[in-house]
Protein backbone atom coordinates (compact mmCIF):
# COMPACT_ATOMS: atom_id res chain seq x y z
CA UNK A 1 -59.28 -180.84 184.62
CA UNK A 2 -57.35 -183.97 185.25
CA UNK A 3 -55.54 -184.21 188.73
CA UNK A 4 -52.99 -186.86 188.15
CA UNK A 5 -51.87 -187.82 191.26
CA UNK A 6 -51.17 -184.76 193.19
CA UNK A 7 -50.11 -185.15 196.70
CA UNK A 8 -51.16 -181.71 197.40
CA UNK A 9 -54.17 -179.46 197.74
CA UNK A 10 -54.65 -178.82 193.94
CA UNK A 11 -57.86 -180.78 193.38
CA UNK A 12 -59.44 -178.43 196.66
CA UNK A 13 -58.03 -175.51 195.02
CA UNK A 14 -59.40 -176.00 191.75
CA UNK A 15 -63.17 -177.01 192.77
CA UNK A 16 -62.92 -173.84 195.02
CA UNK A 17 -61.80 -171.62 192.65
CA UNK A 18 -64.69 -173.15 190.41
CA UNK A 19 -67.21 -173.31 192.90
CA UNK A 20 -66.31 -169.41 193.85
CA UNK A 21 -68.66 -166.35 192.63
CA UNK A 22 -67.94 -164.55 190.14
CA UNK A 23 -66.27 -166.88 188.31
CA UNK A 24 -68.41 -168.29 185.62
CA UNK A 25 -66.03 -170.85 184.17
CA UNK A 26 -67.31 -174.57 184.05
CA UNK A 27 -65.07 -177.74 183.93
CA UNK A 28 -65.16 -181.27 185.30
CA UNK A 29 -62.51 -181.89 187.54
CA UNK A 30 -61.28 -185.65 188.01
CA UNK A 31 -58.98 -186.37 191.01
CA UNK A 32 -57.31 -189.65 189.59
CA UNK A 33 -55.64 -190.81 192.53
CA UNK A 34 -52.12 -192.61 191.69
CA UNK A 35 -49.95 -190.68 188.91
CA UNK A 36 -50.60 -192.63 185.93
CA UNK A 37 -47.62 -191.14 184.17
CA UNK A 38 -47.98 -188.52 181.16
CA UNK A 39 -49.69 -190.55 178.72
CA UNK A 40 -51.98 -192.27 181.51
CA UNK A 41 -52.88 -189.04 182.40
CA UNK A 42 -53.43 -187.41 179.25
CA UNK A 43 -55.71 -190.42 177.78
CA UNK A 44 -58.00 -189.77 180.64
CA UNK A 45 -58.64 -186.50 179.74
CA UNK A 46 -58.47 -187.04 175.74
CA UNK A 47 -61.39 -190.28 176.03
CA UNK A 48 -63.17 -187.68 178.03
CA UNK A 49 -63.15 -184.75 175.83
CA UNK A 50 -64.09 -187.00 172.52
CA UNK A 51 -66.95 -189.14 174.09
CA UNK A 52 -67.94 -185.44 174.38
CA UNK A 53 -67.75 -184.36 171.19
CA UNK A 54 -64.47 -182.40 170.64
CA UNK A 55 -63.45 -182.36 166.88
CA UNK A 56 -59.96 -181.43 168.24
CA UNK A 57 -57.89 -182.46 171.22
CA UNK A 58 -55.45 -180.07 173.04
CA UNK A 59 -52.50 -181.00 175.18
CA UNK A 60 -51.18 -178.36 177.11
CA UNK A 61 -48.59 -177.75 180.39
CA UNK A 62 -50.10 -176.46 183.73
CA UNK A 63 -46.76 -174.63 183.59
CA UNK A 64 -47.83 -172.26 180.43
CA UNK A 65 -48.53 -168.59 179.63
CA UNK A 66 -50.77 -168.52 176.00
CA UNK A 67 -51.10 -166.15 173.24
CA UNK A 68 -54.65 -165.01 173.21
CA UNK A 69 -55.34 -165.88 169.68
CA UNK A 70 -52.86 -169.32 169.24
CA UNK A 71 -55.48 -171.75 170.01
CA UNK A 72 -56.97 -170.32 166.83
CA UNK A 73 -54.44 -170.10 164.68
CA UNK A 74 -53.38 -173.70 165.13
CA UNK A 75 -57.02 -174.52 164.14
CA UNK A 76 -56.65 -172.38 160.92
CA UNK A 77 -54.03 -174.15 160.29
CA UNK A 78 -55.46 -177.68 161.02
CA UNK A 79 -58.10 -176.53 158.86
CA UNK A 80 -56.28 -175.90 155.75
CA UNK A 81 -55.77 -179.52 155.05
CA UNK A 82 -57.20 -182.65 155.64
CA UNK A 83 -53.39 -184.65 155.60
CA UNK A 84 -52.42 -182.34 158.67
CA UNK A 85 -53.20 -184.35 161.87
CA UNK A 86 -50.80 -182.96 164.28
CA UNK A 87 -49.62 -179.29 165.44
CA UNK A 88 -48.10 -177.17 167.41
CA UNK A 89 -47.07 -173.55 168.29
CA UNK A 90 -43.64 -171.99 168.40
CA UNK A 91 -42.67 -172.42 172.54
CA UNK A 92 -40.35 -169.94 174.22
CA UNK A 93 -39.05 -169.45 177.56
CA UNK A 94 -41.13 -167.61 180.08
CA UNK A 95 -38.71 -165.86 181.97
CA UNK A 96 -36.76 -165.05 178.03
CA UNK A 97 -40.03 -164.20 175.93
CA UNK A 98 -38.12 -164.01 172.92
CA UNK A 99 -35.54 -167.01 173.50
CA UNK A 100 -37.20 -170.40 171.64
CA UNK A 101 -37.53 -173.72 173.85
CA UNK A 102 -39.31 -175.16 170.68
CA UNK A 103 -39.65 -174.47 167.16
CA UNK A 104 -39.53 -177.51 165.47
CA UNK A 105 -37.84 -181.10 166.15
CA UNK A 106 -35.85 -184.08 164.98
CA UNK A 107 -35.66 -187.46 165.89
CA UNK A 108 -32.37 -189.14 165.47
CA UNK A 109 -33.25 -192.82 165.03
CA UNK A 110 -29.47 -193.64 165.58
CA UNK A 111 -28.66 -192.08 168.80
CA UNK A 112 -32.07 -192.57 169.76
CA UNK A 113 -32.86 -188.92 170.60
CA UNK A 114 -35.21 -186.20 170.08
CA UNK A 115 -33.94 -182.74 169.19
CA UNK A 116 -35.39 -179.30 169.79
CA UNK A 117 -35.02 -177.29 166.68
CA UNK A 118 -33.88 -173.77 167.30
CA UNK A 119 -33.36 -174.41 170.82
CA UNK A 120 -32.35 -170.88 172.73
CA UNK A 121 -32.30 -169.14 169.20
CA UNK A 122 -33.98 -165.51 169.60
CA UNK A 123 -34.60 -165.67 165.84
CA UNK A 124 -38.11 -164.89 164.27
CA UNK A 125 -39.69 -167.79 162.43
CA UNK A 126 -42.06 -166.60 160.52
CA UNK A 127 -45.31 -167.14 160.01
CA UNK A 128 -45.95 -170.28 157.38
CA UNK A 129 -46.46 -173.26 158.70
CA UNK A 130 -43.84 -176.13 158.03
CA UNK A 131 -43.56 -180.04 159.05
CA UNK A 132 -41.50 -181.45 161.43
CA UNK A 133 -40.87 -184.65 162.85
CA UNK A 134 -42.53 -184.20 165.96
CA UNK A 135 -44.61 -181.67 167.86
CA UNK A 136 -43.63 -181.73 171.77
CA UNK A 137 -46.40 -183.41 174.33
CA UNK A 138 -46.13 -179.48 176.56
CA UNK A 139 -48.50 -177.85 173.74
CA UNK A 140 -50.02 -180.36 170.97
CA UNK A 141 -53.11 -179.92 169.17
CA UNK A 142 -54.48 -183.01 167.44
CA UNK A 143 -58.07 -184.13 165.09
CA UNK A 144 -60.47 -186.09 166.56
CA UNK A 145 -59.90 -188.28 163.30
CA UNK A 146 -56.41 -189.30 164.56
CA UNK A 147 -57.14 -190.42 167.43
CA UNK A 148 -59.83 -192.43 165.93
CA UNK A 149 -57.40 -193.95 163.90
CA UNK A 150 -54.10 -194.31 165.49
CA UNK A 151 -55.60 -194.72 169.42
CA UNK A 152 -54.12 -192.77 172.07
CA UNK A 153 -50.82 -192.71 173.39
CA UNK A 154 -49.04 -195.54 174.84
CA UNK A 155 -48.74 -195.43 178.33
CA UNK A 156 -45.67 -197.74 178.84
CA UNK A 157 -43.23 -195.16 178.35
CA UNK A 158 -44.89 -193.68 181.41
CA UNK A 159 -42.56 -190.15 181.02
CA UNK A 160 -40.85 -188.66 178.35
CA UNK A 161 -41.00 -190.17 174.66
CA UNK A 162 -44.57 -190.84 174.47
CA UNK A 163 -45.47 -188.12 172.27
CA UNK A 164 -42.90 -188.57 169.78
CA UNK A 165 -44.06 -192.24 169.54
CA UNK A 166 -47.86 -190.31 169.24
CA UNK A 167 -46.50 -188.29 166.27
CA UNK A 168 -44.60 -190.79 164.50
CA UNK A 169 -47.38 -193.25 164.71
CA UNK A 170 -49.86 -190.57 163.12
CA UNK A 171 -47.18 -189.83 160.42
CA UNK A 172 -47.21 -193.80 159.41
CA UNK A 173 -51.25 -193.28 159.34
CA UNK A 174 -50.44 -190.80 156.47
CA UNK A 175 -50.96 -187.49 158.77
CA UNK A 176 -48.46 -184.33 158.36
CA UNK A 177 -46.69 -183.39 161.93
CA UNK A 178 -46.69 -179.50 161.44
CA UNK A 179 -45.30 -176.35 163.46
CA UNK A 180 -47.40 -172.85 163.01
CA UNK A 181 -45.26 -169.89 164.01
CA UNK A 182 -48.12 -167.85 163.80
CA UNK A 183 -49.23 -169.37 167.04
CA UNK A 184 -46.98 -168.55 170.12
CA UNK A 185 -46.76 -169.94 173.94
CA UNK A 186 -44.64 -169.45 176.99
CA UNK A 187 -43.04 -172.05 178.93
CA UNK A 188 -42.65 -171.70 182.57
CA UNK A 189 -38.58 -174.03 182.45
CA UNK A 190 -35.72 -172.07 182.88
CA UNK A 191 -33.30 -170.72 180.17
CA UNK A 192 -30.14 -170.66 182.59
CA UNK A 193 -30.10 -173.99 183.89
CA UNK A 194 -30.52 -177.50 182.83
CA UNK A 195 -29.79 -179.92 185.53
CA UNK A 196 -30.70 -183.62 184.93
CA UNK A 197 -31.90 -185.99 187.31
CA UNK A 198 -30.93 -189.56 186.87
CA UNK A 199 -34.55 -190.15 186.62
CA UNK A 200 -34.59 -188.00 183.79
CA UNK A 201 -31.11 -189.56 182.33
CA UNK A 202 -32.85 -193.18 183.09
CA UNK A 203 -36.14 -192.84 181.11
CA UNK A 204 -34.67 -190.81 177.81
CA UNK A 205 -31.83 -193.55 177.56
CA UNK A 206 -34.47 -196.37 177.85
CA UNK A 207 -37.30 -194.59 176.34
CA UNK A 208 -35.53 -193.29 173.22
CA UNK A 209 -34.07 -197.44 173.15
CA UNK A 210 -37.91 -198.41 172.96
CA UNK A 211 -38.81 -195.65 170.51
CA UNK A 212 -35.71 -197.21 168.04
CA UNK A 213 -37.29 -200.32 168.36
CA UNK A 214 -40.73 -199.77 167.45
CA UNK A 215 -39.99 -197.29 164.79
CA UNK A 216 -36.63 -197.99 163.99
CA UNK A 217 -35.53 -199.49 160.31
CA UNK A 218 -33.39 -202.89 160.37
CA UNK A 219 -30.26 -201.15 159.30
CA UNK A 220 -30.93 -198.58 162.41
CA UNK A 221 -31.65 -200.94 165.06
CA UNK A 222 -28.62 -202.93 164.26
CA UNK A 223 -26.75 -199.41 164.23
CA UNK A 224 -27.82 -199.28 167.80
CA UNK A 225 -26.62 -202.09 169.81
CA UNK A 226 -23.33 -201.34 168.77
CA UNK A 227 -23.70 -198.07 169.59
CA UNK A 228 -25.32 -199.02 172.88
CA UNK A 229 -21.93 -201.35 173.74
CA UNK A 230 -19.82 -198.18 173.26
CA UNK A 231 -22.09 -196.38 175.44
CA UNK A 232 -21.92 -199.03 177.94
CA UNK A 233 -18.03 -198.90 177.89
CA UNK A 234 -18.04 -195.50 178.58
CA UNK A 235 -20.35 -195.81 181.42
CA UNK A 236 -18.65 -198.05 183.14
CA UNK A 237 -15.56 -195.93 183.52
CA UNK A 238 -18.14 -192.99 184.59
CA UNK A 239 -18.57 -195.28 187.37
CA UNK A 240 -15.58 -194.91 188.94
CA UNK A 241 -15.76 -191.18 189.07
CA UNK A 242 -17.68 -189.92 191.58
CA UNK A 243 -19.45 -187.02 190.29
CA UNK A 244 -20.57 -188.74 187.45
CA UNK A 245 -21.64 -191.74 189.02
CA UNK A 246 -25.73 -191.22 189.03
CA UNK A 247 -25.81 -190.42 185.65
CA UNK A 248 -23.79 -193.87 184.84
CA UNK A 249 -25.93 -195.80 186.89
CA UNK A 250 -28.93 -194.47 185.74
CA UNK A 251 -27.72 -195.02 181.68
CA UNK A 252 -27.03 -198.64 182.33
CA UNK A 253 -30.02 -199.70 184.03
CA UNK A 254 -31.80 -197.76 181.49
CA UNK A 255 -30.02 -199.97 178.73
CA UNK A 256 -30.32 -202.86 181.13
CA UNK A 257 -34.04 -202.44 181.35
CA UNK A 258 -34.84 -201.93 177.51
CA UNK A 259 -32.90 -205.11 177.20
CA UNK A 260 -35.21 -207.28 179.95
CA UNK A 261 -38.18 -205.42 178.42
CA UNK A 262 -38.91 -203.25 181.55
CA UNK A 263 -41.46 -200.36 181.07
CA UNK A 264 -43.87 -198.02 182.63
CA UNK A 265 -42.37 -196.27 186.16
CA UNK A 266 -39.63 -197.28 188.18
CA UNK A 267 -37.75 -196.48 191.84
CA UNK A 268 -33.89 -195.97 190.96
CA UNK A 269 -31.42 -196.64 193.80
CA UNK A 270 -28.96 -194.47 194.64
């Protein structure tokens, strides 16, 4: 168990409910002090669970209700081919069991944004497996042989991002991203409202900037700066109404920053 910064009583409450008769569960818990951001966090763990073995690595949210069985069936499904590196299970909303958060992605390399496929769809999707462009950082199950080969995931992005940039690295490395159906979680994020922070509006304009230019083809990456300068107009007439001044502020410095090079965590002023 990695405690990433917590300003709480978590790591207490873990080693107590560990420590506690008759639980019989064993885990190493690792209070890491400063929050070193998803992918700072994560590596932790993943170096940990390889130097001790693990053929597979699993990411998973804190904020998650699992399907007994879809730990296994994402391994059967690893298992079935050597070219698949990366999976993941069909996600839906905890408090909508049979409305989808994910079931599938795409990454537009032009507008610099990652899609959830068959977002709030209540439809069934079967049970075959199919690829995908990326398999979301809240439930990810990856080989050991990956890892090996394409290193963990880069920490710069600090939130948000970072596990597309995981997938699409292990797709260059000749790895299938793949979604099993078969294999079902619930995610504790609510179906009725989606509020963004300008945090949140700051590191997915920046972010999906850096992801475009580290994966991003010539034609694309031209594309985008002239898509950026018509975002930038619009922005600054968002400015000058109040209500949607956060969210402007927080896009341009977000374009500002990908510009100067600026990663890993920032403060935003109001």
């Amino acid at each position: 168990v990695i405690d990433n910064g917590s300003a709480d009583d978590s790591v207490e409450r873990i080693k107590g409910f560990l420590n506690s008769p008759p639980n019989k569960l064993r885990a190493a818990v690792y209070d890491l002090q400063f929050n070193l951001g998803f992918a700072g966090g994560n590596n932790f763990g993943i170096k940990y669970a390889l130097e001790s073995g693990a053929d597979y690595v699993l990411l998973l949210n804190n904020d998650t209700t699992v399907a007994p069985d879809f730990l296994t069936k994402l391994i059967e499904v690893g298992e079935s081919g050597k070219e698949i590196g990366v999976l993941g299970p069909v996600i839906y909303f905890f408090d909508e069991p049979r409305r989808i958060w994910f079931g599938g992605s795409r990454i537009n390399r032009l507008r610099n944004k990652a899609t959830h496929l068959h977002y709030g769809e209540t439809r069934n999707l079967g049970t075959k497996f199919f690829e995908t462009d990326y398999i979301t950082g809240c439930a990810l199950l990856i080989k050991k042989e990956v890892i090996d080969k394409i290193g963990p995931m880069t920490e710069d992005y600090f939130l948000y991002y970072e596990d597309a940039d995981w997938n699409l690295r292990a797709r260059k490395a000749g790895y299938k991203i793949v979604l099993a159906p078969a294999a079902k979680i619930w995610h504790k994020i609510s179906a009725s409202t989606k509020e963004f922070s300008p945090n949140y509006i700051y590191y997915h304009v920046r972010n999906g900037l850096i992801l475009s230019r580290r994966h991003g083809t010539v034609l694309t990456k031209s594309i985008v700066h002239l898509l950026i300068a018509w975002t930038l107009a619009k922005q600054i007439v968002k400015l000058l109404i109040p209500s949607k001044r956060s969210w402007a502020k927080a896009t341009i410095n977000g374009i500002s920053d990908f510009y100067r090079g600026r990663t890993g965590p920032i403060t935003l002023n109001s």
